[in-house]
N, C-alpha and C. Protein backbone atom coordinates (compact mmCIF):
# COMPACT_ATOMS: atom_id res chain seq x y z
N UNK A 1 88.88 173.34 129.53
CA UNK A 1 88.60 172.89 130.88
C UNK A 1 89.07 171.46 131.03
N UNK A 2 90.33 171.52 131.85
CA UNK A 2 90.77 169.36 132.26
C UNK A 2 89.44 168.87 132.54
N UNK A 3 89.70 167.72 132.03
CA UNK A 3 88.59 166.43 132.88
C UNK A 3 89.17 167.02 134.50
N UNK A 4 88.63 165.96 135.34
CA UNK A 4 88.62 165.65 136.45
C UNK A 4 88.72 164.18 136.89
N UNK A 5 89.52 163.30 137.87
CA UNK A 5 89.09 162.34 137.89
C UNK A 5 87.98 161.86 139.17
N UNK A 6 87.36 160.53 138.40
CA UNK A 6 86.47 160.36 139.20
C UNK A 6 86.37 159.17 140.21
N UNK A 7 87.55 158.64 140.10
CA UNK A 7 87.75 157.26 140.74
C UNK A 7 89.16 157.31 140.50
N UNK A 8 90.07 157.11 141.87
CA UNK A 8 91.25 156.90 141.98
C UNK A 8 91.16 155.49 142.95
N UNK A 9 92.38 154.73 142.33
CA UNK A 9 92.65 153.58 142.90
C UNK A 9 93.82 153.47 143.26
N UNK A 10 94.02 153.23 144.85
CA UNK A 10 96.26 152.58 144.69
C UNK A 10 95.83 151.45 144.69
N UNK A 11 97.31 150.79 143.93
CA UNK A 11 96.82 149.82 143.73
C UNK A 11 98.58 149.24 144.55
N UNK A 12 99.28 150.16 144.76
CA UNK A 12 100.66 149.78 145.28
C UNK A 12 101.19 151.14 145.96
N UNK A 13 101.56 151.26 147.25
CA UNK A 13 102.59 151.88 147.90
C UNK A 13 103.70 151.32 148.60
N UNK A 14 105.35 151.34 148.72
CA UNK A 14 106.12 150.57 148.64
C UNK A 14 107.10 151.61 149.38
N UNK A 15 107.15 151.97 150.66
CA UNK A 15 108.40 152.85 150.90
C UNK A 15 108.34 154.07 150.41
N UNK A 16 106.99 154.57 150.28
CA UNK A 16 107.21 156.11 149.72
C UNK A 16 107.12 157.43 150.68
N UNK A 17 107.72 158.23 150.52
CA UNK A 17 108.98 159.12 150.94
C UNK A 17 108.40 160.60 150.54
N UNK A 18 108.06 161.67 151.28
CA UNK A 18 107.90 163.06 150.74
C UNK A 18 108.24 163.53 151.46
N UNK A 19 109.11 164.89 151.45
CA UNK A 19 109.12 165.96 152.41
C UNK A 19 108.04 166.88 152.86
N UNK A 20 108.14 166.94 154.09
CA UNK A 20 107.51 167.94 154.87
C UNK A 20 106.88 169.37 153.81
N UNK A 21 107.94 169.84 153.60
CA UNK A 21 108.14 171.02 152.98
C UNK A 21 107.56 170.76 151.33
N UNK A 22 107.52 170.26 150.86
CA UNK A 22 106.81 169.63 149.74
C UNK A 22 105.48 170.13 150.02
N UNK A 23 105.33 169.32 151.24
CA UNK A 23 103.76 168.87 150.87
C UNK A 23 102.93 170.53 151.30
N UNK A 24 103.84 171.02 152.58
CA UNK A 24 103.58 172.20 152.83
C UNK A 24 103.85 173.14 151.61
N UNK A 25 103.75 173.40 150.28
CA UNK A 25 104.35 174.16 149.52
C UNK A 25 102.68 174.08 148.47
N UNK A 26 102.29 172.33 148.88
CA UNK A 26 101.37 172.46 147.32
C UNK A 26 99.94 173.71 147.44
N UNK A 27 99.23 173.78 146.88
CA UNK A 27 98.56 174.94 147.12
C UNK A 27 96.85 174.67 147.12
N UNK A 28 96.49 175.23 148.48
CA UNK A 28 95.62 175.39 148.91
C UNK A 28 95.26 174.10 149.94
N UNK A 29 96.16 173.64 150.67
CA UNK A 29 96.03 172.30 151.10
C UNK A 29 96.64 172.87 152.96
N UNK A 30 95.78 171.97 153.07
CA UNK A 30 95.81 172.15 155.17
C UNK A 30 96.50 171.19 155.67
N UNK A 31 97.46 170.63 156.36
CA UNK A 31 98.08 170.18 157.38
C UNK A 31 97.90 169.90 158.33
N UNK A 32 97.26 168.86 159.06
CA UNK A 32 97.48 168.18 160.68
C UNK A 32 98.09 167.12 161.22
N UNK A 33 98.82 167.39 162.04
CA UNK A 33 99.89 166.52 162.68
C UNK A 33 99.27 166.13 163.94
N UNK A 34 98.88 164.78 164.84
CA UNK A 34 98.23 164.51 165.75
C UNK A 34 99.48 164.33 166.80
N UNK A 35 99.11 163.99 167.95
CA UNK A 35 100.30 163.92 169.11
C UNK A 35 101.67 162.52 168.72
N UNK A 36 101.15 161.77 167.76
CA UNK A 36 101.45 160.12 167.22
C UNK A 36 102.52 160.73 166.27
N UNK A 37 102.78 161.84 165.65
CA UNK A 37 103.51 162.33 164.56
C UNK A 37 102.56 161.93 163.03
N UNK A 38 101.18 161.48 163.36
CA UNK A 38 100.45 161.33 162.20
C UNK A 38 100.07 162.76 160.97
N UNK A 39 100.35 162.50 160.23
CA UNK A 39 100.15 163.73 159.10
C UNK A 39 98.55 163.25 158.39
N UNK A 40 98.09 164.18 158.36
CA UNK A 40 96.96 164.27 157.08
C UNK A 40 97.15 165.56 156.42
N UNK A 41 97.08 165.61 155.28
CA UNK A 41 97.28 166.91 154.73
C UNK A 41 95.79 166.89 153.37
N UNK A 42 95.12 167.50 153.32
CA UNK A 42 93.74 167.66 152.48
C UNK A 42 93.79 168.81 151.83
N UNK A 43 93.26 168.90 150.65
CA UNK A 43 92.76 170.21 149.95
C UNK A 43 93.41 170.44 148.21
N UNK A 44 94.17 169.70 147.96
CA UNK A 44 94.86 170.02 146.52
C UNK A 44 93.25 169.92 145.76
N UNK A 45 92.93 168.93 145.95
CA UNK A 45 91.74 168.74 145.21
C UNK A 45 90.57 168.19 145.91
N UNK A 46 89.22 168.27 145.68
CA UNK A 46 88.13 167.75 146.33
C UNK A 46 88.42 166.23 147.17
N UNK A 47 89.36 165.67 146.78
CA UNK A 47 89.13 163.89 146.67
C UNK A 47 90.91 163.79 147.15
N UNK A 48 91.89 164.78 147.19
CA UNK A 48 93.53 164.88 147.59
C UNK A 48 93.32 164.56 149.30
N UNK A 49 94.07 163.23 149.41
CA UNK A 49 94.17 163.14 150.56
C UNK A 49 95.70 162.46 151.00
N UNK A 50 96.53 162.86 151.55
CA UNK A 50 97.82 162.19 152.01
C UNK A 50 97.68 161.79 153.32
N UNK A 51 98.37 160.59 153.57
CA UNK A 51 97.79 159.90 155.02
C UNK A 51 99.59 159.35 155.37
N UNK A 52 100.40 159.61 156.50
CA UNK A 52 101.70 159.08 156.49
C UNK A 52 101.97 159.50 158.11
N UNK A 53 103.27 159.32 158.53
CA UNK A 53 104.14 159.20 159.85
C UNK A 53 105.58 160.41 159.30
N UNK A 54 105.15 161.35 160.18
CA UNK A 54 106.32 162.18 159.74
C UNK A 54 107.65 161.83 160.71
N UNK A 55 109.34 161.95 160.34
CA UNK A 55 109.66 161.77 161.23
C UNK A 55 111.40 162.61 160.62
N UNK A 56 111.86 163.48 161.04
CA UNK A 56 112.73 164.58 161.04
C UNK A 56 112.12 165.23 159.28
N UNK A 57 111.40 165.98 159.36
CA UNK A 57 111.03 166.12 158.30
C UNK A 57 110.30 165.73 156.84
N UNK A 58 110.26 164.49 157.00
CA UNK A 58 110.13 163.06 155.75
C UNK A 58 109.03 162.57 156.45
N UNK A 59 108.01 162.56 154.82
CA UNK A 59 106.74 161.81 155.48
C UNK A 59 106.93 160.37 154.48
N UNK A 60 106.13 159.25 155.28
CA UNK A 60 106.63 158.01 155.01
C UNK A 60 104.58 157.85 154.35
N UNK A 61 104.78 158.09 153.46
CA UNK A 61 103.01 158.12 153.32
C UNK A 61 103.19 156.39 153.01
N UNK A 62 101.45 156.33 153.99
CA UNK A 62 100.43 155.31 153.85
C UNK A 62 99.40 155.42 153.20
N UNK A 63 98.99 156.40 152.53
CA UNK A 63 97.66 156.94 151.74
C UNK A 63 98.30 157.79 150.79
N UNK A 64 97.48 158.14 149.74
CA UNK A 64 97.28 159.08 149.13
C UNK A 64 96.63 158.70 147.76
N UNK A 65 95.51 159.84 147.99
CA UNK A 65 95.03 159.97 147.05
C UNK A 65 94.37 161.00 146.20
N UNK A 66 93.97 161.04 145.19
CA UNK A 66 93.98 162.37 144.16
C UNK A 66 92.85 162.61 143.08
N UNK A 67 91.60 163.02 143.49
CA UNK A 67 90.57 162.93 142.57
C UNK A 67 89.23 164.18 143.06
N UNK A 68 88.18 163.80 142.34
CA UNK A 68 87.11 164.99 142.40
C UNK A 68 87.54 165.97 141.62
N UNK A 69 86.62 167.15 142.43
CA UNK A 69 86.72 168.39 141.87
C UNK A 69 88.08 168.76 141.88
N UNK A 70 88.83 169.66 140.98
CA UNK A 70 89.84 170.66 140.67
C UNK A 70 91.04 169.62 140.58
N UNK A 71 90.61 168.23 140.38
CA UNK A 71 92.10 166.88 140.14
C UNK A 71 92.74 167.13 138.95
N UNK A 72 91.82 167.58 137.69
CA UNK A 72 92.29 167.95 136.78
C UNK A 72 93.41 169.10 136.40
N UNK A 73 92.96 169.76 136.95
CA UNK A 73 93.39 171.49 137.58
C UNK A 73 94.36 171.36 138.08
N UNK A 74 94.78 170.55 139.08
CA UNK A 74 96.00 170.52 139.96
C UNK A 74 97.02 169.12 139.45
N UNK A 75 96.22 168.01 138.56
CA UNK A 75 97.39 167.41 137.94
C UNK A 75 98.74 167.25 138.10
N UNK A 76 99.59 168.74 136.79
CA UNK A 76 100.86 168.46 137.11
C UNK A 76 101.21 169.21 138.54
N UNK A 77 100.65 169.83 139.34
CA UNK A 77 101.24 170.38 140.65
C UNK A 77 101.30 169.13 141.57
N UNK A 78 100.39 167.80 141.11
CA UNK A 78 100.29 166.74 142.03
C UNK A 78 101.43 165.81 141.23
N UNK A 79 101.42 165.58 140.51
CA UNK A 79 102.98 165.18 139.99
C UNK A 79 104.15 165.54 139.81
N UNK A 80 104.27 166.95 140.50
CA UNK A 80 105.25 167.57 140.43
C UNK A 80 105.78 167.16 141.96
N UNK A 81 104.55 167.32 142.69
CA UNK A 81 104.94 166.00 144.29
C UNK A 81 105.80 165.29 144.07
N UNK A 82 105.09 163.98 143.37
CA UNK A 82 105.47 163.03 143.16
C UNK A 82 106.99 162.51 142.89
N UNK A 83 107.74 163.66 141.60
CA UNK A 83 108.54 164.10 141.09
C UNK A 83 109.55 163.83 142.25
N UNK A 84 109.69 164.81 143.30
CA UNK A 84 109.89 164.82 144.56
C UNK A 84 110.41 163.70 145.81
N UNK A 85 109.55 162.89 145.08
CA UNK A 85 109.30 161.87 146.51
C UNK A 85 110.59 160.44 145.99
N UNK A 86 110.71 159.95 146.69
CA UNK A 86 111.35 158.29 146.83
C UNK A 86 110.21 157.08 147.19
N UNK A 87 110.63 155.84 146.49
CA UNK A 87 109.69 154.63 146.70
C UNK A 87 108.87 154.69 145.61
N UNK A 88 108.01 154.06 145.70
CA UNK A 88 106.92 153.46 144.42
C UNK A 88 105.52 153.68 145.04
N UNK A 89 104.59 153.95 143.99
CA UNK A 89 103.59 154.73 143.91
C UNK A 89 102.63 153.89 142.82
N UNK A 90 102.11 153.21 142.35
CA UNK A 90 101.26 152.68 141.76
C UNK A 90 99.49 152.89 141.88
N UNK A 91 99.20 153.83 140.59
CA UNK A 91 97.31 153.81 141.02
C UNK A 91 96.89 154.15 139.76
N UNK A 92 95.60 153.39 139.56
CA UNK A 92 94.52 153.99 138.75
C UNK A 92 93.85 154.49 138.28
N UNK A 93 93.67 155.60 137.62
CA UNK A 93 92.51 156.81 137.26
C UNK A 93 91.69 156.10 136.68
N UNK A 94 90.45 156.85 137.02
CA UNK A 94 89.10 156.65 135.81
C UNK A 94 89.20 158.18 135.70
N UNK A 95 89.07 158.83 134.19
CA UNK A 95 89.00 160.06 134.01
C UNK A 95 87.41 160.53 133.88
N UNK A 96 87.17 161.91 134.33
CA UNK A 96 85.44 162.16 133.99
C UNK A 96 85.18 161.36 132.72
N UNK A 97 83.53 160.62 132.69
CA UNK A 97 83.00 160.37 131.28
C UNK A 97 83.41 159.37 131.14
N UNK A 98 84.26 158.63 132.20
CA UNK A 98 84.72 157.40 132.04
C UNK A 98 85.19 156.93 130.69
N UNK A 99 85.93 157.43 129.34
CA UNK A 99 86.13 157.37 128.15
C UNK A 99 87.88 157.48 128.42
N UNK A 100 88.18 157.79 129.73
CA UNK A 100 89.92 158.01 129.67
C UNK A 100 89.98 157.13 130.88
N UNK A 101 90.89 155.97 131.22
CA UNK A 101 91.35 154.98 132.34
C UNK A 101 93.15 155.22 132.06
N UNK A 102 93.64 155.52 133.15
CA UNK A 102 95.39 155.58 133.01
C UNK A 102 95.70 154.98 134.45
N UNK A 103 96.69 154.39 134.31
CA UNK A 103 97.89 153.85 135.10
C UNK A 103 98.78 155.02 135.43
N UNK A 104 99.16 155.42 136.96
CA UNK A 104 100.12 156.01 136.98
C UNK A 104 101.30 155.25 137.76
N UNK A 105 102.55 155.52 137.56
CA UNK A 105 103.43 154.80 138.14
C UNK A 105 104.58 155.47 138.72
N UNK A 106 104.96 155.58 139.86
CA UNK A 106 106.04 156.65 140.11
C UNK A 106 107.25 155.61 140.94
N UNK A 107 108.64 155.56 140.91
CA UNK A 107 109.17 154.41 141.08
C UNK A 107 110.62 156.14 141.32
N UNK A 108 110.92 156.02 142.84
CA UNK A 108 112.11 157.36 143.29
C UNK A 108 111.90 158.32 142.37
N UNK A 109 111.00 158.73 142.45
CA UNK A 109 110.59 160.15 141.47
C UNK A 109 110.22 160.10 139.67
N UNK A 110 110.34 158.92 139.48
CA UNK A 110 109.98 158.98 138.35
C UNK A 110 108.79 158.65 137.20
N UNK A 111 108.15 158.85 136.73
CA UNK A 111 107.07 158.93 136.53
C UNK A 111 106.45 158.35 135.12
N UNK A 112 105.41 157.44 135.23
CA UNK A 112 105.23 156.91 133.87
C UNK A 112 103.81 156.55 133.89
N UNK A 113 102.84 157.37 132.81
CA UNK A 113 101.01 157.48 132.73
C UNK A 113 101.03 156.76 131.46
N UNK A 114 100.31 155.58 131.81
CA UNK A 114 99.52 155.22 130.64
C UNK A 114 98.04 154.67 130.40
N UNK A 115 98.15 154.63 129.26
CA UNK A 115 96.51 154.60 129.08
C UNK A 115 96.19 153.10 129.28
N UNK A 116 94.53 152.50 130.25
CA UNK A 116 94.52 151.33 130.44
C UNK A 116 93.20 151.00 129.56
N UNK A 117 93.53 149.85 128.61
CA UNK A 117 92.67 149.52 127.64
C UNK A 117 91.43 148.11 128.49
N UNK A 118 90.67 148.40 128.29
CA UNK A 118 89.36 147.34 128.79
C UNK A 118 89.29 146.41 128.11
C-alpha cells in the first residue's frame, strides 16, 4: 500500500504549460471551465487540484496541487502530467508518518525527486 501525501507545498510556478487533453485524459478527475476561460479540474486525488487560464487548448496553470487520499496511488499518473507539460514546477511533499519529505522539480517536462533532509 503507497504512503499518501499529507502536505503539499509549491514553492515555485514559472510559465507552466499543460494541455487540455492531458488533463482531460488523467483518471477520475472533473473539469470546469467558467465564462473567463478559467479551468479547475479536481479528483486525481483527495487533495489534486489544478487551477489555470485555458487558451486554444493549453492550460497556463496557476495552481496545482497533489495530496490526501489516493496521492500515493496516482503518483506516477500525476507525473506522467507533468512529463507532459512546459515551464517549471517546484513543490514539497511531506509523505504520510511524516518520516519521508521530497522536493519535486519539473523544469519543460523534466523531472527530478529528492529527498529533503531536516
Amino acid at each position: 500500500m503507497p504512503y499518501n501525501i499529507t502536505n503539499w507545498r509549491t514553492k515555485e510556478i514559472d510559465n507552466l504549460y499543460i494541455s487540455m487533453e492531458d488533463i482531460h485524459n488523467l483518471s477520475d478527475t472533473c473539469v470546469t471551465i467558467n465564462d473567463d476561460n478559467e479551468i479547475t479540474a479536481e479528483g486525481l486525488s483527495e487533495g489534486f487540484e489544478l487551477v489555470g487560464i485555458l487558451s486554444d487548448g493549453i492550460v497556463k496553470v496557476s495552481k496545482i496541487t497533489h495530496s490526501h487520499l489516493f496521492s500515493g496511488n496516482t503518483w506516477d499518473e500525476f507525473l506522467d502530467l507533468l512529463r507532459k507539460s512546459k515551464g517549471k514546477l517546484v513543490a514539497t511533499q511531506i509523505w504520510e508518518s511524516g518520516d519521508n519529505i521530497t522536493k519535486l522539480a519539473v523544469i519543460d517536462g523534466k523531472i527530478s525527486e529528492e529527498e529533503v533532509d531536516l
